[in-house]
PDB file of N, CA and C in Angstrom:
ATOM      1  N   UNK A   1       0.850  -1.177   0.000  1.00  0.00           N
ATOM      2  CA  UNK A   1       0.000   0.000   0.000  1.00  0.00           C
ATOM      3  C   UNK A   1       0.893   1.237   0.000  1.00  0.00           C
ATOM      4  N   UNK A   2       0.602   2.391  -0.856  1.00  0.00           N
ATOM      5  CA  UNK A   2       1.573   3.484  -0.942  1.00  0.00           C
ATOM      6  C   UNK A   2       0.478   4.155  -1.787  1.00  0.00           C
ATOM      7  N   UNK A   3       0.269   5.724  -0.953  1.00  0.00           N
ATOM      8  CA  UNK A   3      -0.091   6.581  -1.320  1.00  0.00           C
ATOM      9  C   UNK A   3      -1.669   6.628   0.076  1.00  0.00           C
ATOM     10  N   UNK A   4      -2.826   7.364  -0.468  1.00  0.00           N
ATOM     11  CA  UNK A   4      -4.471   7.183   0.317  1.00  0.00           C
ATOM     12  C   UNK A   4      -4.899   6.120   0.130  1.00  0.00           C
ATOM     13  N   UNK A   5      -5.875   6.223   1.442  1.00  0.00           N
ATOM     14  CA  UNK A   5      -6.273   4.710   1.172  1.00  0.00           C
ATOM     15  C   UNK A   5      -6.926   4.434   2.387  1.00  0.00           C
ATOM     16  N   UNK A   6      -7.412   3.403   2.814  1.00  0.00           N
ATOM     17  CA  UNK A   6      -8.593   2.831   3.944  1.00  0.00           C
ATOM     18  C   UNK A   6      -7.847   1.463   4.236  1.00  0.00           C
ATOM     19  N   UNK A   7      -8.023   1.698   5.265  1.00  0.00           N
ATOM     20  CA  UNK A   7      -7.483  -0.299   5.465  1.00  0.00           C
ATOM     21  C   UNK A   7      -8.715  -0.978   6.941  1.00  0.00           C
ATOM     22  N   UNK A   8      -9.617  -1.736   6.528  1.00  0.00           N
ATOM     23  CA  UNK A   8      -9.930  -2.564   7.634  1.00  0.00           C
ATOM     24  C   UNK A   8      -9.688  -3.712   8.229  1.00  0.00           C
ATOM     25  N   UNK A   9      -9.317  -3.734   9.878  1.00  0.00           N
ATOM     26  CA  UNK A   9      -9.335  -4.656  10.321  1.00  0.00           C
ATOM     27  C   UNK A   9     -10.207  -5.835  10.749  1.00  0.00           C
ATOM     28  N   UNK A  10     -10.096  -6.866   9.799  1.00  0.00           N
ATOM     29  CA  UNK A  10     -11.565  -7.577  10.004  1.00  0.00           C
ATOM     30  C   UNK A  10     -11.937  -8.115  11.444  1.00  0.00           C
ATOM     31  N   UNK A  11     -10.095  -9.046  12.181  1.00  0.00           N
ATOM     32  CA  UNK A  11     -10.141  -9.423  13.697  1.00  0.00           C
ATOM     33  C   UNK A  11     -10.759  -8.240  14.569  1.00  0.00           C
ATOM     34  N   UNK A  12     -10.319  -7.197  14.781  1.00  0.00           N
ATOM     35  CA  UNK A  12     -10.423  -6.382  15.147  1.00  0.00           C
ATOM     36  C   UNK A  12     -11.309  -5.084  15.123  1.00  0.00           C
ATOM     37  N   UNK A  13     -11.907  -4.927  14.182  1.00  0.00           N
ATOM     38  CA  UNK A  13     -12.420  -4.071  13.486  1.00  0.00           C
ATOM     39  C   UNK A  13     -12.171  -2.702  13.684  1.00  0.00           C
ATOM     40  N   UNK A  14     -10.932  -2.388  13.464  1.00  0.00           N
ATOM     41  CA  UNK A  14     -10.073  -0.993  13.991  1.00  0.00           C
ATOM     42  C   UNK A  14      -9.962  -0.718  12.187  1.00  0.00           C
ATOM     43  N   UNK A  15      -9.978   0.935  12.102  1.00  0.00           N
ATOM     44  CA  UNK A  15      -9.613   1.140  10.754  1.00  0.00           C
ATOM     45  C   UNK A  15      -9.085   2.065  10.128  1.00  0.00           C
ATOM     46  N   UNK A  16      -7.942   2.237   9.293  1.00  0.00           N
ATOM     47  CA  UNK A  16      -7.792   3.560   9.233  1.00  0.00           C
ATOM     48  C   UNK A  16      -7.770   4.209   7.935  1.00  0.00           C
ATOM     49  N   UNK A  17      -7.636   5.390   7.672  1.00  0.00           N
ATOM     50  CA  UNK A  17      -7.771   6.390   6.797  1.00  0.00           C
ATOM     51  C   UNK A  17      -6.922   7.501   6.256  1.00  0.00           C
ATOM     52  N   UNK A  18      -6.047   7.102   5.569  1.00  0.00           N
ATOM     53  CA  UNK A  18      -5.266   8.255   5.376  1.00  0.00           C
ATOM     54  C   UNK A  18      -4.215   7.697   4.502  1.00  0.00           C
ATOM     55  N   UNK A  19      -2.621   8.239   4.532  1.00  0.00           N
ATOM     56  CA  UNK A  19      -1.550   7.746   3.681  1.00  0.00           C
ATOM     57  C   UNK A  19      -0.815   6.944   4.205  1.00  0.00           C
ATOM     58  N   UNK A  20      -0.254   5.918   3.782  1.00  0.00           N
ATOM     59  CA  UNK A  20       0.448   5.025   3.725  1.00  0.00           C
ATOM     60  C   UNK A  20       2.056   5.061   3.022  1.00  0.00           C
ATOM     61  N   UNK A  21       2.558   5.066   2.978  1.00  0.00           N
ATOM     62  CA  UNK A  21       4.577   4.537   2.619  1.00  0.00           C
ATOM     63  C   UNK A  21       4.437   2.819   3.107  1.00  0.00           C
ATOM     64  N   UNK A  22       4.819   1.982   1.680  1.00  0.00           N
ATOM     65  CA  UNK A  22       5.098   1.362   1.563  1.00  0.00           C
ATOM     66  C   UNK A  22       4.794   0.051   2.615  1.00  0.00           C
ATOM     67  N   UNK A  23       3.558   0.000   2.925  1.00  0.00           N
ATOM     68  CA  UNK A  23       2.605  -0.272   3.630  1.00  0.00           C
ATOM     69  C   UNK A  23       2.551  -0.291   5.127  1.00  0.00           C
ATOM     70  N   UNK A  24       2.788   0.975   5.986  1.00  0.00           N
ATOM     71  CA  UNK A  24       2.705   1.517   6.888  1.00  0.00           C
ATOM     72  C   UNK A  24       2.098   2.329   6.655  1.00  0.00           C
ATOM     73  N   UNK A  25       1.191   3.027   7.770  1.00  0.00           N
ATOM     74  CA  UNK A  25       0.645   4.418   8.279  1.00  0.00           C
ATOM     75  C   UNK A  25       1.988   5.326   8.479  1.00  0.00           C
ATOM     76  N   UNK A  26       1.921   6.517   7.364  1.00  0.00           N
ATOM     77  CA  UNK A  26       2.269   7.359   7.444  1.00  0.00           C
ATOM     78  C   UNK A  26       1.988   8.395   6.861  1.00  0.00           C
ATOM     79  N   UNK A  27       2.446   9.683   7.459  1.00  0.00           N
ATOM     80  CA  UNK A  27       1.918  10.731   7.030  1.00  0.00           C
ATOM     81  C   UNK A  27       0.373  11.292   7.742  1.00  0.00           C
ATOM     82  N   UNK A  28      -0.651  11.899   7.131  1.00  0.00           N
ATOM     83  CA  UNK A  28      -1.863  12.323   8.339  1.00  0.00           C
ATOM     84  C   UNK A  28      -2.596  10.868   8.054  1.00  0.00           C
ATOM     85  N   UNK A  29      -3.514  10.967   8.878  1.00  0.00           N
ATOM     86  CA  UNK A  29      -4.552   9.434   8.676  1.00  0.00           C
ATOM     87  C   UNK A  29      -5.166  10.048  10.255  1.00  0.00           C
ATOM     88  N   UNK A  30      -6.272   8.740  10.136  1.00  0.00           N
ATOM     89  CA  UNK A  30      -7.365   8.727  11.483  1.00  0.00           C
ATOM     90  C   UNK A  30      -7.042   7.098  11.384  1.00  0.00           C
ATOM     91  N   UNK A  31      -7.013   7.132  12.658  1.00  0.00           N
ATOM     92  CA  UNK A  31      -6.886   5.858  12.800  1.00  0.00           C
ATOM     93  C   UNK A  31      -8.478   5.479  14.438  1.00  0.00           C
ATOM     94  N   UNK A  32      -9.918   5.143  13.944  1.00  0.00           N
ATOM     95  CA  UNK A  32     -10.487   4.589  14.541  1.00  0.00           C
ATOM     96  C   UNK A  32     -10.475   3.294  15.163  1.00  0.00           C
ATOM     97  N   UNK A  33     -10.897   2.911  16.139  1.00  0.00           N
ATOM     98  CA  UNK A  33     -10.927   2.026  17.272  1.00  0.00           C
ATOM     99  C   UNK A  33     -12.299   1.407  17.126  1.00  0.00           C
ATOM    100  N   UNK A  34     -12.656  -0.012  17.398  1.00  0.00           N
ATOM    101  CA  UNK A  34     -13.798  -0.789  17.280  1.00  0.00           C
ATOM    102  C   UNK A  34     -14.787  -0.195  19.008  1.00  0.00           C
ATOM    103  N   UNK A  35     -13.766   0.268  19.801  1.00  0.00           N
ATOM    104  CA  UNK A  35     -14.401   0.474  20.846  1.00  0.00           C
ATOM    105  C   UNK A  35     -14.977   2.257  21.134  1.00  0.00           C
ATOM    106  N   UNK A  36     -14.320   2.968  20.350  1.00  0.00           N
ATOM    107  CA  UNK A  36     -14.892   3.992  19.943  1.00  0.00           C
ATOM    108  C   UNK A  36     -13.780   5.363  20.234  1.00  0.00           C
ATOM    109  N   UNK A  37     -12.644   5.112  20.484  1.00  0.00           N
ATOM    110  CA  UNK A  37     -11.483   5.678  20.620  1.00  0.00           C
ATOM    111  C   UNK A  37     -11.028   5.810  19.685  1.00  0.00           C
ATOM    112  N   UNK A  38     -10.411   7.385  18.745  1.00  0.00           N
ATOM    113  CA  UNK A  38      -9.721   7.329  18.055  1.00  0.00           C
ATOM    114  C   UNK A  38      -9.028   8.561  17.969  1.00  0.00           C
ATOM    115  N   UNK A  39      -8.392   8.480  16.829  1.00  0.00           N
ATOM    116  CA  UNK A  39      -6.801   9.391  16.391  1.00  0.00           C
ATOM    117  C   UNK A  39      -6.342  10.011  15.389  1.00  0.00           C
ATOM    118  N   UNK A  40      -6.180  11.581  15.639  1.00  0.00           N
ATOM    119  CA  UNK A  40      -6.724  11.389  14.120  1.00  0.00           C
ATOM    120  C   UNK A  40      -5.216  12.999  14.224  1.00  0.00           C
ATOM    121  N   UNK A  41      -4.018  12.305  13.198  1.00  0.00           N
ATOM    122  CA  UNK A  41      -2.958  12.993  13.224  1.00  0.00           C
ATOM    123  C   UNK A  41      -1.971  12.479  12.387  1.00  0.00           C
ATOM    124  N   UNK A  42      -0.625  12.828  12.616  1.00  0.00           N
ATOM    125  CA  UNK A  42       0.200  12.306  12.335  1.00  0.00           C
ATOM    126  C   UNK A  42       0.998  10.864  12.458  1.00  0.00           C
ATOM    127  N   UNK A  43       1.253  10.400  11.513  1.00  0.00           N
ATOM    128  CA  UNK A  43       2.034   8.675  11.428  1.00  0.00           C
ATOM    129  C   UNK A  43       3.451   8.657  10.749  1.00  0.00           C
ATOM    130  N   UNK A  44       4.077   7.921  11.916  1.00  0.00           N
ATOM    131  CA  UNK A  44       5.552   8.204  10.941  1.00  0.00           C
ATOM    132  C   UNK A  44       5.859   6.371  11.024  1.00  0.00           C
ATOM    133  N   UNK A  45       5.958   5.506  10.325  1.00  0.00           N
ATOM    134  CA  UNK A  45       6.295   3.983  10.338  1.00  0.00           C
ATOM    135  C   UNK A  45       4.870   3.176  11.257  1.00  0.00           C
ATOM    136  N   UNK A  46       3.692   4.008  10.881  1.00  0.00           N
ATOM    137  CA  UNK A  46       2.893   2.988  11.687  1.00  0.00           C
ATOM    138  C   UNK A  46       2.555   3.404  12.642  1.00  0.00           C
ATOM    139  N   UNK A  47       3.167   4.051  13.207  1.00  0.00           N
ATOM    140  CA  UNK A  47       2.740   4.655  14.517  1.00  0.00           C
ATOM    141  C   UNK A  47       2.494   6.131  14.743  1.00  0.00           C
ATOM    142  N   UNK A  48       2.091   6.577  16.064  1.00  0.00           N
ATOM    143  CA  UNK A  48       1.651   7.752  15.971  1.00  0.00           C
ATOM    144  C   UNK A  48       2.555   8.669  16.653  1.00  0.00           C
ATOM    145  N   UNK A  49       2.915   9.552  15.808  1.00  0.00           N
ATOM    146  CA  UNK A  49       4.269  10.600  16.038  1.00  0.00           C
ATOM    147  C   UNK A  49       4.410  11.802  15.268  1.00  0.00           C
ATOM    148  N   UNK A  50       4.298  12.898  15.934  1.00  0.00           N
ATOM    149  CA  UNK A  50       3.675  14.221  15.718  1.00  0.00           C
ATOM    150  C   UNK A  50       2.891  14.698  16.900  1.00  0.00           C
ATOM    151  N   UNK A  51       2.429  15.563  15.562  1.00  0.00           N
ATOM    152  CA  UNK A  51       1.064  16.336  16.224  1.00  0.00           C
ATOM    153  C   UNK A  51      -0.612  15.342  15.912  1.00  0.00           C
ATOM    154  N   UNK A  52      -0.970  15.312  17.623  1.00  0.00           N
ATOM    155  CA  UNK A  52      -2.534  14.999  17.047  1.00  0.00           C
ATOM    156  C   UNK A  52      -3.375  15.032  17.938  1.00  0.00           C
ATOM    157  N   UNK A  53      -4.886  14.719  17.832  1.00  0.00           N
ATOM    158  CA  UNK A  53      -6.013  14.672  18.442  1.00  0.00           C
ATOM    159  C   UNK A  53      -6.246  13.046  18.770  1.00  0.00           C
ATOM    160  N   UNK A  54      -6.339  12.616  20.152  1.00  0.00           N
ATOM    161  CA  UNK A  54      -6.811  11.412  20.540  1.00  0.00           C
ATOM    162  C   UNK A  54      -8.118  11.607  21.600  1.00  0.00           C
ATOM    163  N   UNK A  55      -9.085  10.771  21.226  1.00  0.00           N
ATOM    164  CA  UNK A  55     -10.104  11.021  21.707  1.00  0.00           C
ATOM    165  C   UNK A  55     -10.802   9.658  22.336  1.00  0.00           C
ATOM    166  N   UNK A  56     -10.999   9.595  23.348  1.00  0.00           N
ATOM    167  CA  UNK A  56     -11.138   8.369  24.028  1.00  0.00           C
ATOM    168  C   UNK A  56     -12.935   8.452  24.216  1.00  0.00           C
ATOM    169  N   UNK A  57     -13.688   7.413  24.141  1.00  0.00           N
ATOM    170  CA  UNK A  57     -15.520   6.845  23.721  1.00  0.00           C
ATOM    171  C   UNK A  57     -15.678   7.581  24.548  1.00  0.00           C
ATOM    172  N   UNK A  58     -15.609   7.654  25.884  1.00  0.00           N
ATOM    173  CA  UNK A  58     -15.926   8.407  27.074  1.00  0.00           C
ATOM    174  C   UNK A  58     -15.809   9.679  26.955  1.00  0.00           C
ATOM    175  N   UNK A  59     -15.346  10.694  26.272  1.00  0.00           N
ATOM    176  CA  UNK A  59     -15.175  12.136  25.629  1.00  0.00           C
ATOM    177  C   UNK A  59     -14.419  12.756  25.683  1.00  0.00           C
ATOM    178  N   UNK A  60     -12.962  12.227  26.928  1.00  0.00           N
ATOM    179  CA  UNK A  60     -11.649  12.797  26.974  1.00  0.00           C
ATOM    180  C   UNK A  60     -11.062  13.011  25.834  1.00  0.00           C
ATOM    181  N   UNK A  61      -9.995  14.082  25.853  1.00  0.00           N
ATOM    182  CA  UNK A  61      -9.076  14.107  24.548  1.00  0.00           C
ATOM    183  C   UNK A  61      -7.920  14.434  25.192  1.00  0.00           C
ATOM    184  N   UNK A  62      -7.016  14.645  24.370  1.00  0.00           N
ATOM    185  CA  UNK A  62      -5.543  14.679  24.289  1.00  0.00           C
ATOM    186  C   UNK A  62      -5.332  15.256  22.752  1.00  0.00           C
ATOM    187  N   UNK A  63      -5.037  17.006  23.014  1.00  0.00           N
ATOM    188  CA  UNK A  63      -4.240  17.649  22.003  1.00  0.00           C
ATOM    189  C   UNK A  63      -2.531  17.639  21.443  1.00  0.00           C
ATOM    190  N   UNK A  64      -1.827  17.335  21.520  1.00  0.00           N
ATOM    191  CA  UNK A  64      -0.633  17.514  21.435  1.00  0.00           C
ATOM    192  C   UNK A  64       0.417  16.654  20.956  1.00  0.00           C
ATOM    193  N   UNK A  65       1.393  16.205  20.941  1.00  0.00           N
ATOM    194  CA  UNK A  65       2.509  16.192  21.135  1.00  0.00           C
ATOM    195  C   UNK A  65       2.216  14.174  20.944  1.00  0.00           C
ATOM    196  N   UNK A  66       2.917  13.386  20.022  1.00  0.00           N
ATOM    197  CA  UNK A  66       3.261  12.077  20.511  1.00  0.00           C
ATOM    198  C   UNK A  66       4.184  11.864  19.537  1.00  0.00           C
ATOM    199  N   UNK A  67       4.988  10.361  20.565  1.00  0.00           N
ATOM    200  CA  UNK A  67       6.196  10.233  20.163  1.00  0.00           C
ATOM    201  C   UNK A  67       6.668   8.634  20.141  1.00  0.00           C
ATOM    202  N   UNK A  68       6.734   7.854  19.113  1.00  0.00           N
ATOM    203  CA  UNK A  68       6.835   6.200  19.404  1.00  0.00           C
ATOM    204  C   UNK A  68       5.312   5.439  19.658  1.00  0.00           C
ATOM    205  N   UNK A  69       4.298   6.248  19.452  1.00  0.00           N
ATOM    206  CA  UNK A  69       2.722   5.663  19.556  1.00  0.00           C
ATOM    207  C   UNK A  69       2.338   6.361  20.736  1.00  0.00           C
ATOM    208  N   UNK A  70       3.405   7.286  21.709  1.00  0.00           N
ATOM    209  CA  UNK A  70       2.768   7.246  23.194  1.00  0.00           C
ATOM    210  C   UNK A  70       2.472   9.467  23.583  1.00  0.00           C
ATOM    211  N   UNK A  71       1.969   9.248  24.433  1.00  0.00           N
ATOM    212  CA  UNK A  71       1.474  10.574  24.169  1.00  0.00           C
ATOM    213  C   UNK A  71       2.588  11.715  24.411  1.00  0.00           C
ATOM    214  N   UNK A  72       3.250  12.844  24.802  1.00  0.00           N
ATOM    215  CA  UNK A  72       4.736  13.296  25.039  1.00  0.00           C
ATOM    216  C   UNK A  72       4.379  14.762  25.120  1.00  0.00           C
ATOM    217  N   UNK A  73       5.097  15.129  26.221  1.00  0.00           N
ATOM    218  CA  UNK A  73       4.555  16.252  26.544  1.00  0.00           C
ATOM    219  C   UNK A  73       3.514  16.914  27.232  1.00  0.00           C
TER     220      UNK A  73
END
Protein backbone atom coordinates (compact mmCIF):
# COMPACT_ATOMS: atom_id res chain seq x y z
CA UNK A 1 0.00 0.00 0.00
CA UNK A 2 1.57 3.48 -0.94
CA UNK A 3 -0.09 6.58 -1.32
CA UNK A 4 -4.47 7.18 0.32
CA UNK A 5 -6.27 4.71 1.17
CA UNK A 6 -8.59 2.83 3.94
CA UNK A 7 -7.48 -0.30 5.47
CA UNK A 8 -9.93 -2.56 7.63
CA UNK A 9 -9.33 -4.66 10.32
CA UNK A 10 -11.56 -7.58 10.00
CA UNK A 11 -10.14 -9.42 13.70
CA UNK A 12 -10.42 -6.38 15.15
CA UNK A 13 -12.42 -4.07 13.49
CA UNK A 14 -10.07 -0.99 13.99
CA UNK A 15 -9.61 1.14 10.75
CA UNK A 16 -7.79 3.56 9.23
CA UNK A 17 -7.77 6.39 6.80
CA UNK A 18 -5.27 8.26 5.38
CA UNK A 19 -1.55 7.75 3.68
CA UNK A 20 0.45 5.03 3.72
CA UNK A 21 4.58 4.54 2.62
CA UNK A 22 5.10 1.36 1.56
CA UNK A 23 2.60 -0.27 3.63
CA UNK A 24 2.70 1.52 6.89
CA UNK A 25 0.64 4.42 8.28
CA UNK A 26 2.27 7.36 7.44
CA UNK A 27 1.92 10.73 7.03
CA UNK A 28 -1.86 12.32 8.34
CA UNK A 29 -4.55 9.43 8.68
CA UNK A 30 -7.37 8.73 11.48
CA UNK A 31 -6.89 5.86 12.80
CA UNK A 32 -10.49 4.59 14.54
CA UNK A 33 -10.93 2.03 17.27
CA UNK A 34 -13.80 -0.79 17.28
CA UNK A 35 -14.40 0.47 20.85
CA UNK A 36 -14.89 3.99 19.94
CA UNK A 37 -11.48 5.68 20.62
CA UNK A 38 -9.72 7.33 18.05
CA UNK A 39 -6.80 9.39 16.39
CA UNK A 40 -6.72 11.39 14.12
CA UNK A 41 -2.96 12.99 13.22
CA UNK A 42 0.20 12.31 12.33
CA UNK A 43 2.03 8.67 11.43
CA UNK A 44 5.55 8.20 10.94
CA UNK A 45 6.30 3.98 10.34
CA UNK A 46 2.89 2.99 11.69
CA UNK A 47 2.74 4.66 14.52
CA UNK A 48 1.65 7.75 15.97
CA UNK A 49 4.27 10.60 16.04
CA UNK A 50 3.67 14.22 15.72
CA UNK A 51 1.06 16.34 16.22
CA UNK A 52 -2.53 15.00 17.05
CA UNK A 53 -6.01 14.67 18.44
CA UNK A 54 -6.81 11.41 20.54
CA UNK A 55 -10.10 11.02 21.71
CA UNK A 56 -11.14 8.37 24.03
CA UNK A 57 -15.52 6.85 23.72
CA UNK A 58 -15.93 8.41 27.07
CA UNK A 59 -15.18 12.14 25.63
CA UNK A 60 -11.65 12.80 26.97
CA UNK A 61 -9.08 14.11 24.55
CA UNK A 62 -5.54 14.68 24.29
CA UNK A 63 -4.24 17.65 22.00
CA UNK A 64 -0.63 17.51 21.44
CA UNK A 65 2.51 16.19 21.14
CA UNK A 66 3.26 12.08 20.51
CA UNK A 67 6.20 10.23 20.16
CA UNK A 68 6.84 6.20 19.40
CA UNK A 69 2.72 5.66 19.56
CA UNK A 70 2.77 7.25 23.19
CA UNK A 71 1.47 10.57 24.17
CA UNK A 72 4.74 13.30 25.04
CA UNK A 73 4.56 16.25 26.54
Amino acid sequence: MHGKGSFFWAETGNRYDGTFDHGAMSGKGKYTCSDGDSYEGDFVNGVRHGKGLYKWANGDTFTGDFKDDLEHG
